[in-house]
C-alpha atoms as a PDB file:
ATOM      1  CA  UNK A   1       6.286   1.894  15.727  1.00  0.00           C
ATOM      2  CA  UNK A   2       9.243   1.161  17.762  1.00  0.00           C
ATOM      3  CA  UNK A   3      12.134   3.437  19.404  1.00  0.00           C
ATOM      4  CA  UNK A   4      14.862   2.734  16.575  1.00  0.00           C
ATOM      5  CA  UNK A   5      18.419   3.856  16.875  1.00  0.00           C
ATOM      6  CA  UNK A   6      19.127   4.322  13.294  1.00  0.00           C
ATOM      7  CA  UNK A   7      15.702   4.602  11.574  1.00  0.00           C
ATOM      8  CA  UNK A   8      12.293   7.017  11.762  1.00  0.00           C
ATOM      9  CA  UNK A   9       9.452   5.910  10.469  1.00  0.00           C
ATOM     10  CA  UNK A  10       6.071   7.216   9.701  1.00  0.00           C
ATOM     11  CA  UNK A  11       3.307   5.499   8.198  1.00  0.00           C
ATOM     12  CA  UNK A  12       0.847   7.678   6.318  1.00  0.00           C
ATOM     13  CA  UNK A  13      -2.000   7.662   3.031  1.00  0.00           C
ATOM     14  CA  UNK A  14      -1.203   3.283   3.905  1.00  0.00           C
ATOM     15  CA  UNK A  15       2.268   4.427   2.680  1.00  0.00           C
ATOM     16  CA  UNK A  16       5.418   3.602   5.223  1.00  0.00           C
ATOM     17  CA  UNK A  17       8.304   6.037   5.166  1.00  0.00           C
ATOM     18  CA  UNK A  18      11.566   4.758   6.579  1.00  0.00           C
ATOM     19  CA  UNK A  19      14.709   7.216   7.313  1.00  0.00           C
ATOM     20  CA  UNK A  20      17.820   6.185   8.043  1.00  0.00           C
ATOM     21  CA  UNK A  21      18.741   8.749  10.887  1.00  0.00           C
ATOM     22  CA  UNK A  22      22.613   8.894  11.899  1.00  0.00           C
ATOM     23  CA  UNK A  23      23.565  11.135   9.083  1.00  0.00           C
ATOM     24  CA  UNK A  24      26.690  12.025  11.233  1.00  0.00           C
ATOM     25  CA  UNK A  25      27.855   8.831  10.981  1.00  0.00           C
ATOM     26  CA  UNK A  26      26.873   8.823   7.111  1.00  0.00           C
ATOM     27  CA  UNK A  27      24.458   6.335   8.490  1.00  0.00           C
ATOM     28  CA  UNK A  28      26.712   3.966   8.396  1.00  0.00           C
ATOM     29  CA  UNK A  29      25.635   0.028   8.866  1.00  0.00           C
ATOM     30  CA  UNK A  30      26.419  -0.906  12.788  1.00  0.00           C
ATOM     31  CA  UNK A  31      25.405  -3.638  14.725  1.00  0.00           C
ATOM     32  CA  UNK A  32      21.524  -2.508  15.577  1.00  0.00           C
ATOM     33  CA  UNK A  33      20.908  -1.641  12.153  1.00  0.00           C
ATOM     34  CA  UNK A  34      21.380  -5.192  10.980  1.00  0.00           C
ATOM     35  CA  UNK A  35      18.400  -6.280  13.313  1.00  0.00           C
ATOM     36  CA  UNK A  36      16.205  -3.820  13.669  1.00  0.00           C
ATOM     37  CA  UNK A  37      15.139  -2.939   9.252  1.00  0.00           C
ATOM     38  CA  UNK A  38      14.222  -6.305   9.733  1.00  0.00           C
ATOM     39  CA  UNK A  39      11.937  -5.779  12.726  1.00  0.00           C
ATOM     40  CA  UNK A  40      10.931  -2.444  11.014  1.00  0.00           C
ATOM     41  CA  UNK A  41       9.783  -4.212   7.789  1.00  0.00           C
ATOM     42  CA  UNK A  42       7.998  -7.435   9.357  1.00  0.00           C
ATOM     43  CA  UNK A  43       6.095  -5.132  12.018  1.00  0.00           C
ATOM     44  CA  UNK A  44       4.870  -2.603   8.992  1.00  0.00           C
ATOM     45  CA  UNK A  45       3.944  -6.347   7.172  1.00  0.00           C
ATOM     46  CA  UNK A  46       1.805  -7.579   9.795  1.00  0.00           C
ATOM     47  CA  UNK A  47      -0.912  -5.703   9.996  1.00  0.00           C
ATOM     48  CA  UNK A  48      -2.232  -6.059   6.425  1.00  0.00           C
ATOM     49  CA  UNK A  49      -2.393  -1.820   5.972  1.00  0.00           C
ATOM     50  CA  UNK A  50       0.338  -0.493   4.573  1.00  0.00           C
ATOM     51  CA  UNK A  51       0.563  -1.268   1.035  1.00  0.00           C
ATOM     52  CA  UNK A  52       3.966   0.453  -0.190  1.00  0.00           C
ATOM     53  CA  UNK A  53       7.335   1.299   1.756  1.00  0.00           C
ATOM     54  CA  UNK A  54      10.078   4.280   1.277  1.00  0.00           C
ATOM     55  CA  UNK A  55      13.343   3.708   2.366  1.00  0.00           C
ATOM     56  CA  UNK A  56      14.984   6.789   2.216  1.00  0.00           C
ATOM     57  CA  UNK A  57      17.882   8.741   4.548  1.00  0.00           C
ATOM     58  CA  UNK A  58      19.438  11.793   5.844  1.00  0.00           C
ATOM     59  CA  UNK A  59      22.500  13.833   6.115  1.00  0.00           C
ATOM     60  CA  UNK A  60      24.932  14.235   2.815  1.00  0.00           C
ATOM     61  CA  UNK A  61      24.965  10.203   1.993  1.00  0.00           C
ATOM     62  CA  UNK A  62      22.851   7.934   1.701  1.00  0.00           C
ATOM     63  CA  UNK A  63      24.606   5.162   3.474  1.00  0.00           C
ATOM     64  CA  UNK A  64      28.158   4.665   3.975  1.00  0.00           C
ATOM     65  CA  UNK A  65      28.003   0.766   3.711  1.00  0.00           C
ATOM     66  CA  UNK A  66      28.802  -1.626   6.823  1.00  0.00           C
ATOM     67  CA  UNK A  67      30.251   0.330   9.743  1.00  0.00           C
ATOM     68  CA  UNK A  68      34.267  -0.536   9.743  1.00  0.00           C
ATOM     69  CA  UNK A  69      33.335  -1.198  13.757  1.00  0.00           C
ATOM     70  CA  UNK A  70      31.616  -3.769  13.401  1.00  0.00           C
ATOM     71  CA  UNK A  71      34.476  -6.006  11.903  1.00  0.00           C
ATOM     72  CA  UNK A  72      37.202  -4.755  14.780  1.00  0.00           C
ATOM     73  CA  UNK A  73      34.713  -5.423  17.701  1.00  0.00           C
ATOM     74  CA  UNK A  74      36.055  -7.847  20.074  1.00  0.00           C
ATOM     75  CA  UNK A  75      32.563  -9.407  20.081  1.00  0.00           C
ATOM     76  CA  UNK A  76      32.223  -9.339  16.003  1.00  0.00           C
ATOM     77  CA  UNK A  77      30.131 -11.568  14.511  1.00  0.00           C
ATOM     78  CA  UNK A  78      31.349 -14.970  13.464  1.00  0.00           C
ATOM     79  CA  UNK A  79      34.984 -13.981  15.636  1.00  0.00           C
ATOM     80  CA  UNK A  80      37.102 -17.182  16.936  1.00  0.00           C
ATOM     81  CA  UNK A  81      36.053 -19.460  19.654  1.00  0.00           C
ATOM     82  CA  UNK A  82      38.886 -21.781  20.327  1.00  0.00           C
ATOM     83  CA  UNK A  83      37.805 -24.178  17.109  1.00  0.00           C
ATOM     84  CA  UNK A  84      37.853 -23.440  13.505  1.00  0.00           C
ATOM     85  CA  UNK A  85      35.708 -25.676  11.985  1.00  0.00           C
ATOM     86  CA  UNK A  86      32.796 -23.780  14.938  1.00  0.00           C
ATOM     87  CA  UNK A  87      33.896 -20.519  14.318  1.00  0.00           C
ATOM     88  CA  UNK A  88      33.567 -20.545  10.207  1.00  0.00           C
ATOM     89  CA  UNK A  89      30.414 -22.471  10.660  1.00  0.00           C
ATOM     90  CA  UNK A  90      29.412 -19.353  12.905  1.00  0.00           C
ATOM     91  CA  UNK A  91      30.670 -17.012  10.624  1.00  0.00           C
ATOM     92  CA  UNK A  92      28.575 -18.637   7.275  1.00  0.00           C
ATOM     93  CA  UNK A  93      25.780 -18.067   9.829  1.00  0.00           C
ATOM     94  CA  UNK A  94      26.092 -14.788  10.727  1.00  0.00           C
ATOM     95  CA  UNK A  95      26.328 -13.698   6.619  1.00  0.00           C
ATOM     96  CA  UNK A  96      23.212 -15.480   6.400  1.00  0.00           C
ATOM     97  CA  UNK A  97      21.793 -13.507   8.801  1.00  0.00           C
ATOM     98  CA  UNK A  98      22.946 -10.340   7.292  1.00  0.00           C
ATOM     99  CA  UNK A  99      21.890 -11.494   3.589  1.00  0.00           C
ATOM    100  CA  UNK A 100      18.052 -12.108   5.760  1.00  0.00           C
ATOM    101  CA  UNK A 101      18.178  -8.075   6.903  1.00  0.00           C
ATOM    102  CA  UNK A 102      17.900  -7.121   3.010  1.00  0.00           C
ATOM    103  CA  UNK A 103      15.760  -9.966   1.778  1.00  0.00           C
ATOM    104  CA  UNK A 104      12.870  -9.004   4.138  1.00  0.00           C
ATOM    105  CA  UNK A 105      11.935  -6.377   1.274  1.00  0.00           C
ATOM    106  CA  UNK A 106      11.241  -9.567  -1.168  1.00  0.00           C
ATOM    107  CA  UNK A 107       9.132 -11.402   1.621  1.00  0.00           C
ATOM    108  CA  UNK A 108       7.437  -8.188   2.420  1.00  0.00           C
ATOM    109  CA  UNK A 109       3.805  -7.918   0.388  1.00  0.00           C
ATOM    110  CA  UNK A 110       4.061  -4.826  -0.405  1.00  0.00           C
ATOM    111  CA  UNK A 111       6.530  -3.032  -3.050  1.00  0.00           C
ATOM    112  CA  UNK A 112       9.686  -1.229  -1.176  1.00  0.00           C
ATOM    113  CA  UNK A 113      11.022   1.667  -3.276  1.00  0.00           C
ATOM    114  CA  UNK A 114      14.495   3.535  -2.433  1.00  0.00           C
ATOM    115  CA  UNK A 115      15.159   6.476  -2.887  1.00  0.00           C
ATOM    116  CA  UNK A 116      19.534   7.505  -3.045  1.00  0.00           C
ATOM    117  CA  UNK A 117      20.980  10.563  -2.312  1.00  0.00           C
ATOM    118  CA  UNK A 118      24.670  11.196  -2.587  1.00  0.00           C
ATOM    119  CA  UNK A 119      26.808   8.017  -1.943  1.00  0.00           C
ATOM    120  CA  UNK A 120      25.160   4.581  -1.474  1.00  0.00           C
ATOM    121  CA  UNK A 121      28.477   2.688  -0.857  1.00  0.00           C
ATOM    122  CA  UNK A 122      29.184  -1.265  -0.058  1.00  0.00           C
ATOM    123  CA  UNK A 123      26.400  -2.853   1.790  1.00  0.00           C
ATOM    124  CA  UNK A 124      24.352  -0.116   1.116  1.00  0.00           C
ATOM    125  CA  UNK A 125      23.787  -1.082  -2.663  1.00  0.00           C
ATOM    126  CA  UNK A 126      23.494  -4.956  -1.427  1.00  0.00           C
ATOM    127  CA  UNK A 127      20.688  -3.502   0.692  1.00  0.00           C
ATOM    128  CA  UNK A 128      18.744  -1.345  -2.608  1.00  0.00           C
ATOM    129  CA  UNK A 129      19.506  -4.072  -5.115  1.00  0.00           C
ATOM    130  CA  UNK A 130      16.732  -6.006  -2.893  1.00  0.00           C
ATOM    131  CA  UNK A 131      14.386  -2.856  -3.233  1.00  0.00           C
ATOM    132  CA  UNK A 132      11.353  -3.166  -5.500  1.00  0.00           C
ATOM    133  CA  UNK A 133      12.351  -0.096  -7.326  1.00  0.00           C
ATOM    134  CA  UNK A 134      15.366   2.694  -6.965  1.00  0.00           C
ATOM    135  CA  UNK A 135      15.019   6.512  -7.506  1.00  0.00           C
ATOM    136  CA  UNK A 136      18.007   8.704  -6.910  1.00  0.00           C
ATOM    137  CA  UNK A 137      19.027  12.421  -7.044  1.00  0.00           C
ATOM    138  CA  UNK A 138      21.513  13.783  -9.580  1.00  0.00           C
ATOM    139  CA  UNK A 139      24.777  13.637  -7.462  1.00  0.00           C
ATOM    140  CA  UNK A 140      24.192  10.047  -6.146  1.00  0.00           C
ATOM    141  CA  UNK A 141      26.580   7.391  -7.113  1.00  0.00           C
ATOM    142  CA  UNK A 142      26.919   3.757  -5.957  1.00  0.00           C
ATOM    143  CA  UNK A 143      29.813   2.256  -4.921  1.00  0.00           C
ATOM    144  CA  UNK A 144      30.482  -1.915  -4.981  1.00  0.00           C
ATOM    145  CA  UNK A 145      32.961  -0.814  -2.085  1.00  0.00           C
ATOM    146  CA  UNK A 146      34.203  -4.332  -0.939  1.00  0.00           C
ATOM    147  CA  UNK A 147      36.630  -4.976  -3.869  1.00  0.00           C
ATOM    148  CA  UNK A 148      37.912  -1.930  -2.836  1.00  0.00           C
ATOM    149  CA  UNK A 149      39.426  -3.090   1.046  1.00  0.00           C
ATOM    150  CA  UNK A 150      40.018  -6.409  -0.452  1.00  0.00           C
ATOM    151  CA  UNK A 151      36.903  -8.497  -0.009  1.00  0.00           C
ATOM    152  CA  UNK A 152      33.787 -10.346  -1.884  1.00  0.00           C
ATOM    153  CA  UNK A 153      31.082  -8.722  -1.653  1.00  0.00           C
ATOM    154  CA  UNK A 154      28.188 -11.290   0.102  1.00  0.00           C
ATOM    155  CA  UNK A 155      24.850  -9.907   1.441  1.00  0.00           C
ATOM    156  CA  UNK A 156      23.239  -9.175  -2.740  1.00  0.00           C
ATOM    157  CA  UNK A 157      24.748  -7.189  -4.530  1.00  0.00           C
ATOM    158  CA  UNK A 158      26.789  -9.957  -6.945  1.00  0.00           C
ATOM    159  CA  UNK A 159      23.606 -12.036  -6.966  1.00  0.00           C
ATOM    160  CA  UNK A 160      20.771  -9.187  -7.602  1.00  0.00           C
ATOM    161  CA  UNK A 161      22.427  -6.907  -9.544  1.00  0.00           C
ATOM    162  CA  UNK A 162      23.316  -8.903 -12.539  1.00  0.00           C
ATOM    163  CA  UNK A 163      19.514  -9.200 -12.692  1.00  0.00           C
ATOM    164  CA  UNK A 164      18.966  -5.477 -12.493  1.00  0.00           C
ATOM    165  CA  UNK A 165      21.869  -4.407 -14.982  1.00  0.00           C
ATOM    166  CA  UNK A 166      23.379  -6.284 -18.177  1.00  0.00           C
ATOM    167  CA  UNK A 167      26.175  -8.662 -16.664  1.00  0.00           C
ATOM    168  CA  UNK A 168      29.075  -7.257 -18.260  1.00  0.00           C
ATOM    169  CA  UNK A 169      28.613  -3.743 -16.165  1.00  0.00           C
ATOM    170  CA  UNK A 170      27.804  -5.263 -13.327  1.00  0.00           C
ATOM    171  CA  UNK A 171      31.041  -7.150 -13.140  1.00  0.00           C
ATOM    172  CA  UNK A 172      32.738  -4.535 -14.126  1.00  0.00           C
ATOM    173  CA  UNK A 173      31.792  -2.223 -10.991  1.00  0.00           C
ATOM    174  CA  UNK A 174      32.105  -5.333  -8.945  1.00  0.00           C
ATOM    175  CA  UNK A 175      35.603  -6.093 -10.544  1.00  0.00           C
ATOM    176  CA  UNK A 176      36.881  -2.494 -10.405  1.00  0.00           C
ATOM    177  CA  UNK A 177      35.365  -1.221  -7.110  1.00  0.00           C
ATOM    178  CA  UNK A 178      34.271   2.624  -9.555  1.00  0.00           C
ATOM    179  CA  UNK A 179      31.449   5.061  -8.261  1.00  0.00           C
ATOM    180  CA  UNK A 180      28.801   4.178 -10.644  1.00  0.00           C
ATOM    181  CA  UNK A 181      26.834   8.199 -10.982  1.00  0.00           C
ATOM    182  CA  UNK A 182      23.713   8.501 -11.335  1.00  0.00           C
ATOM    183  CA  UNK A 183      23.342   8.837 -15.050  1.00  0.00           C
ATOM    184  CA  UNK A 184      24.866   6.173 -15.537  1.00  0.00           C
ATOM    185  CA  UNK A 185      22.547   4.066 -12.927  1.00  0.00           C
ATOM    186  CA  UNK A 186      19.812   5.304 -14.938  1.00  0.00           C
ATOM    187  CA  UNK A 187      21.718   4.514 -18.302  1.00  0.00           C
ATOM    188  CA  UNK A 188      21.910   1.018 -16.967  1.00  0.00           C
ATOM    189  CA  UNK A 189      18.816   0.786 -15.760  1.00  0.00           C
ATOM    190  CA  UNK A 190      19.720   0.349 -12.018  1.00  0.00           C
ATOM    191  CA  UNK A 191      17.641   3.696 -11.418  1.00  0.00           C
ATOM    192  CA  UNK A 192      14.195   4.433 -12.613  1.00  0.00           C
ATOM    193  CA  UNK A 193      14.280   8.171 -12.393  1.00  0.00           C
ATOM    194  CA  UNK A 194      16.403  10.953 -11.511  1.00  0.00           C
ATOM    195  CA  UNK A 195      15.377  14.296  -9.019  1.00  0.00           C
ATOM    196  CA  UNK A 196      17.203  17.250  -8.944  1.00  0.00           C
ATOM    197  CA  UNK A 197      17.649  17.547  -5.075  1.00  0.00           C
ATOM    198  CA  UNK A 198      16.807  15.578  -2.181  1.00  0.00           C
ATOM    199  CA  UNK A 199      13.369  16.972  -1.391  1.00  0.00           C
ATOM    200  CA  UNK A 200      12.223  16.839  -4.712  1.00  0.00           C
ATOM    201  CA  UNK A 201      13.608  12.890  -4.503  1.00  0.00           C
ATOM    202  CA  UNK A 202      11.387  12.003  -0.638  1.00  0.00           C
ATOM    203  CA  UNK A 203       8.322  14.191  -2.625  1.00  0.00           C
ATOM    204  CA  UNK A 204       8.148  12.324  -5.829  1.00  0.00           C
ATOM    205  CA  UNK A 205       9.070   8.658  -4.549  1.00  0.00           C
ATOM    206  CA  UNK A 206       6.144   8.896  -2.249  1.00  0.00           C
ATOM    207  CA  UNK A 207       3.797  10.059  -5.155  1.00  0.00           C
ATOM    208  CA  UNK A 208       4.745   7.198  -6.767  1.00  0.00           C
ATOM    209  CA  UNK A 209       4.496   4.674  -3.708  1.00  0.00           C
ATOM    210  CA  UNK A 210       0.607   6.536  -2.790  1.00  0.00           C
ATOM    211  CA  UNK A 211      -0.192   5.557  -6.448  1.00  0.00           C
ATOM    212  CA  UNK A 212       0.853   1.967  -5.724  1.00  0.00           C
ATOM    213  CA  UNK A 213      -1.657   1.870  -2.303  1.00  0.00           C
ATOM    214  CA  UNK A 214      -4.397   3.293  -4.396  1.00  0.00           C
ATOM    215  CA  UNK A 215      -4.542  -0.264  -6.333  1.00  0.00           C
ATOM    216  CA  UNK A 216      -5.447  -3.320  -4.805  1.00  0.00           C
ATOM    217  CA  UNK A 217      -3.223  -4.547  -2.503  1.00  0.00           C
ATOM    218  CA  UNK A 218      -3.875  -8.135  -3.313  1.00  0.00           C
ATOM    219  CA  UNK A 219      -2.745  -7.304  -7.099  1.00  0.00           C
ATOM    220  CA  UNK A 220       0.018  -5.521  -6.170  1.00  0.00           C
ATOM    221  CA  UNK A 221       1.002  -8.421  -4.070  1.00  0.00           C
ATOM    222  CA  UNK A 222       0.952 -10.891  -6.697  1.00  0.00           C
ATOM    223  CA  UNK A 223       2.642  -8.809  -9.040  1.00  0.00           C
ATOM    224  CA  UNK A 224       5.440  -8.852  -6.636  1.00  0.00           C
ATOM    225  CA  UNK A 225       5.285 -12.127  -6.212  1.00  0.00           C
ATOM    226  CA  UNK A 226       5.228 -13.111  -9.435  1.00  0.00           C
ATOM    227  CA  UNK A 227       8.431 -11.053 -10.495  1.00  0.00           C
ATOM    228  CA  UNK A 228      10.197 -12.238  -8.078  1.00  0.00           C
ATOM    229  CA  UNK A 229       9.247 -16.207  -9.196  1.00  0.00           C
ATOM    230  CA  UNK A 230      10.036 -15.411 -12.565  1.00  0.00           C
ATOM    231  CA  UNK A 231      13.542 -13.632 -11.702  1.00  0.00           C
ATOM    232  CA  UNK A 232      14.650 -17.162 -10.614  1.00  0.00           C
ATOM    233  CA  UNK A 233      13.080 -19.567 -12.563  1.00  0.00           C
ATOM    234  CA  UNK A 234      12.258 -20.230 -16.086  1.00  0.00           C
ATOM    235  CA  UNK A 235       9.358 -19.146 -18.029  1.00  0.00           C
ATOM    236  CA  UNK A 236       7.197 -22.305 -17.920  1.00  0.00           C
ATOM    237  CA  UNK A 237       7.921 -22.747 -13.918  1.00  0.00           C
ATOM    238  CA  UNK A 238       6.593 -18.755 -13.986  1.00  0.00           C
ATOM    239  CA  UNK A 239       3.381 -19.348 -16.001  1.00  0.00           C
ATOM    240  CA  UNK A 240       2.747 -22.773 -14.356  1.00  0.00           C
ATOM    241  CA  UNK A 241       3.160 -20.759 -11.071  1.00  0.00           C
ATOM    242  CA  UNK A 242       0.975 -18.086 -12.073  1.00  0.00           C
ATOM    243  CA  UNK A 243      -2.172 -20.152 -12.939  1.00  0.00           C
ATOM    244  CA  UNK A 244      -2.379 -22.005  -9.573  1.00  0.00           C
ATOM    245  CA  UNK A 245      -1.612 -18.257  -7.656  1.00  0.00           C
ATOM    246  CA  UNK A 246      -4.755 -17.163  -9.840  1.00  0.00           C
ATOM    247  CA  UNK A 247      -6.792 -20.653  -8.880  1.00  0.00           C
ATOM    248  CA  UNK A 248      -6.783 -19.165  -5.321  1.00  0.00           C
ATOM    249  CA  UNK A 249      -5.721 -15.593  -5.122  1.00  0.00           C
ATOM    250  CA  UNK A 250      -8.032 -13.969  -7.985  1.00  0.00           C
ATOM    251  CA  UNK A 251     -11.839 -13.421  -7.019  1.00  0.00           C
ATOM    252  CA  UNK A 252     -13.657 -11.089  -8.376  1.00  0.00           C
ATOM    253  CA  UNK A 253     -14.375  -8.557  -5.715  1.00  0.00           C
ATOM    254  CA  UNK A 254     -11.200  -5.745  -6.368  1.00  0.00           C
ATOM    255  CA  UNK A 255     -12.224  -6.335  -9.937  1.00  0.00           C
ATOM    256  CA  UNK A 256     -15.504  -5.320  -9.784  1.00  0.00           C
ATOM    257  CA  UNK A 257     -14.765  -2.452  -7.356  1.00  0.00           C
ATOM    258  CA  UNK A 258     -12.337  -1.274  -9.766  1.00  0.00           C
ATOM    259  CA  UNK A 259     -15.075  -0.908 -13.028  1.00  0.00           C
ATOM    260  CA  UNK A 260     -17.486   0.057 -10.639  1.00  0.00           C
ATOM    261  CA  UNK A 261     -15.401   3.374  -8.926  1.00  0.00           C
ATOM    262  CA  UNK A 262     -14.636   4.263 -13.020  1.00  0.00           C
ATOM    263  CA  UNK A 263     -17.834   4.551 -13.744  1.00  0.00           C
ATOM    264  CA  UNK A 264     -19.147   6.496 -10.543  1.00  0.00           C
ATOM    265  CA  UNK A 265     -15.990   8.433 -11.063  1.00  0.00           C
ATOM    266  CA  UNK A 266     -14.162   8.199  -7.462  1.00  0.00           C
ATOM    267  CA  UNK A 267     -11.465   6.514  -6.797  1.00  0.00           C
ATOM    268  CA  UNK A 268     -11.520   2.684  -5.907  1.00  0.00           C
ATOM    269  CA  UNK A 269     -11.598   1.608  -2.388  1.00  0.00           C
ATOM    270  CA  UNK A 270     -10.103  -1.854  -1.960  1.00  0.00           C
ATOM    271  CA  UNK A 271      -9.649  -3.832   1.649  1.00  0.00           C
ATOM    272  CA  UNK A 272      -6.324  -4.345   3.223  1.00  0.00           C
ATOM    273  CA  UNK A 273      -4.494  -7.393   2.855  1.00  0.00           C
ATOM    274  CA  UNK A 274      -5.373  -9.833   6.201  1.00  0.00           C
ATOM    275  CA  UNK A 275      -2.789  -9.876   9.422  1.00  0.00           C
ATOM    276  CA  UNK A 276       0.037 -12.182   8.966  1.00  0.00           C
ATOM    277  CA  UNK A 277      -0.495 -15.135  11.200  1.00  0.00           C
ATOM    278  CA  UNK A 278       0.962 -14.984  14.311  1.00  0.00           C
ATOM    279  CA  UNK A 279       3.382 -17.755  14.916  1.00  0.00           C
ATOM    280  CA  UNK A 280       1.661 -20.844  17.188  1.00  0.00           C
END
């Protein structure tokens, strides 16, 4: 992989691990981060191999939310240039572009699972509502932070989380601008599982993701993909959509592999997904 300022990653057992890595700064969202998780994702998507992602971070927070220099910069995104009309058109562009850095995980075919420590705060929980799955230690809490210095929140949060969580509390964090803790994100069902310290929370969300690369990555893709269809559109659409994935995604190969590892009693051993095409 790449020289990243504000990530690590390791890829390892076809499982990706991605660390945020400015905890000084509370890894805090600024400019390069926007552009390079994209990169980070796509490039781990390419090849086929890895079949499950951790996005997880360092220091005593998770994420602090979109670094406050990026909206004083001279050079901000989306700032005036000499006409109105150009420089809103700009700006609807650039949060476009910043909604695009989280919704890589849904285009990605493989599952991305977070796992929170301490405070995930503004654009930080736009960025895990997009995650496949969310694990968290004890003393995290999550913050809809932009209600809070007097702005809409607009990169995923207000449109995923109502999804993830019964309306009612999700507009009610989004209203009120409260730290949501963690037993309550779990309450909700915002978090699948609690750990009771940050190691314990990198060990056990990798478990989970190297028992999501032992199945067939085809599968798993699907799956995705067919959660994600049926998030947004009604059940008919989903089970219309389903049947003509399965007309030319399903073949019998991982299928038979899979009976056929049970009964010699090893595990099954399923290809990687193809390359992405590179574009013409």
């Amino acid at each position: 992989m790449g020289d990243w300022r504000c990530f690590e990653v390791e890829v390892a057992d076809q499982v990706a691990h991605v660390r945020m890595s400015r905890p000084d700064e509370l890894n805090s969202m600024v400019r390069e981060f926007w552009n390079e998780l994209p990169a980070i994702v796509r490039e781990l998507d390419a090849g086929g191999d890895v079949r499950a992602m951790v996005l997880s971070s360092t220091g005593r927070h998770f994420c602090a939310g979109m670094d406050l220099a990026v909206f004083g910069s001279s050079d901000a995104p989306g700032g005036a240039d000499g006409e109105t009309g150009r420089s809103r058109a700009q700006l609807r562009q650039t949060a476009l572009m910043l909604q695009d850095s989280f919704t890589c995980f849904e285009k990605a075919r493989f599952p991305v699972l977070a796992a929170v420590h301490g405070g995930c705060i503004g654009g930080a929980v736009d960025m895990v509502c997009a995650a496949d799955m969310r694990y968290a230690t004890a003393d995290a809490f999550f913050v809809i932070q932009e209600i809070n210095i007097g702005m809409t929140a607009d990169v995923g949060t207000l449109q995923r989380l109502p999804k993830l969580i019964p309306d009612g509390v999700a507009r009610e964090y989004a209203y009120t601008g409260r730290r949501m803790p963690a037993a309550r994100a779990v309450e909700v069902g915002l978090v699948n599982e609690l750990f009771a310290t940050h190691d314990e929370l990198v060990e056990g969300v990798l478990a989970i993701a190297r028992e999501i690369a032992s199945k067939s990555p085809l599968a798993v893709w699907g799956s995705k993909e067919m959660l994600l269809y049926a998030r947004d559109h009604t059940v008919a659409d989903s089970l219309d959509h389903i049947a003509t994935w399965q007309t030319g995604m399903f073949q019998p190969g991982d299928m038979l592999e899979a009976f056929t590892a049970k009964g010699e009693g090893r595990d099954a051993d399923y290809p990687d997904l193809l390359p992405r095409p590179e574009q013409f």
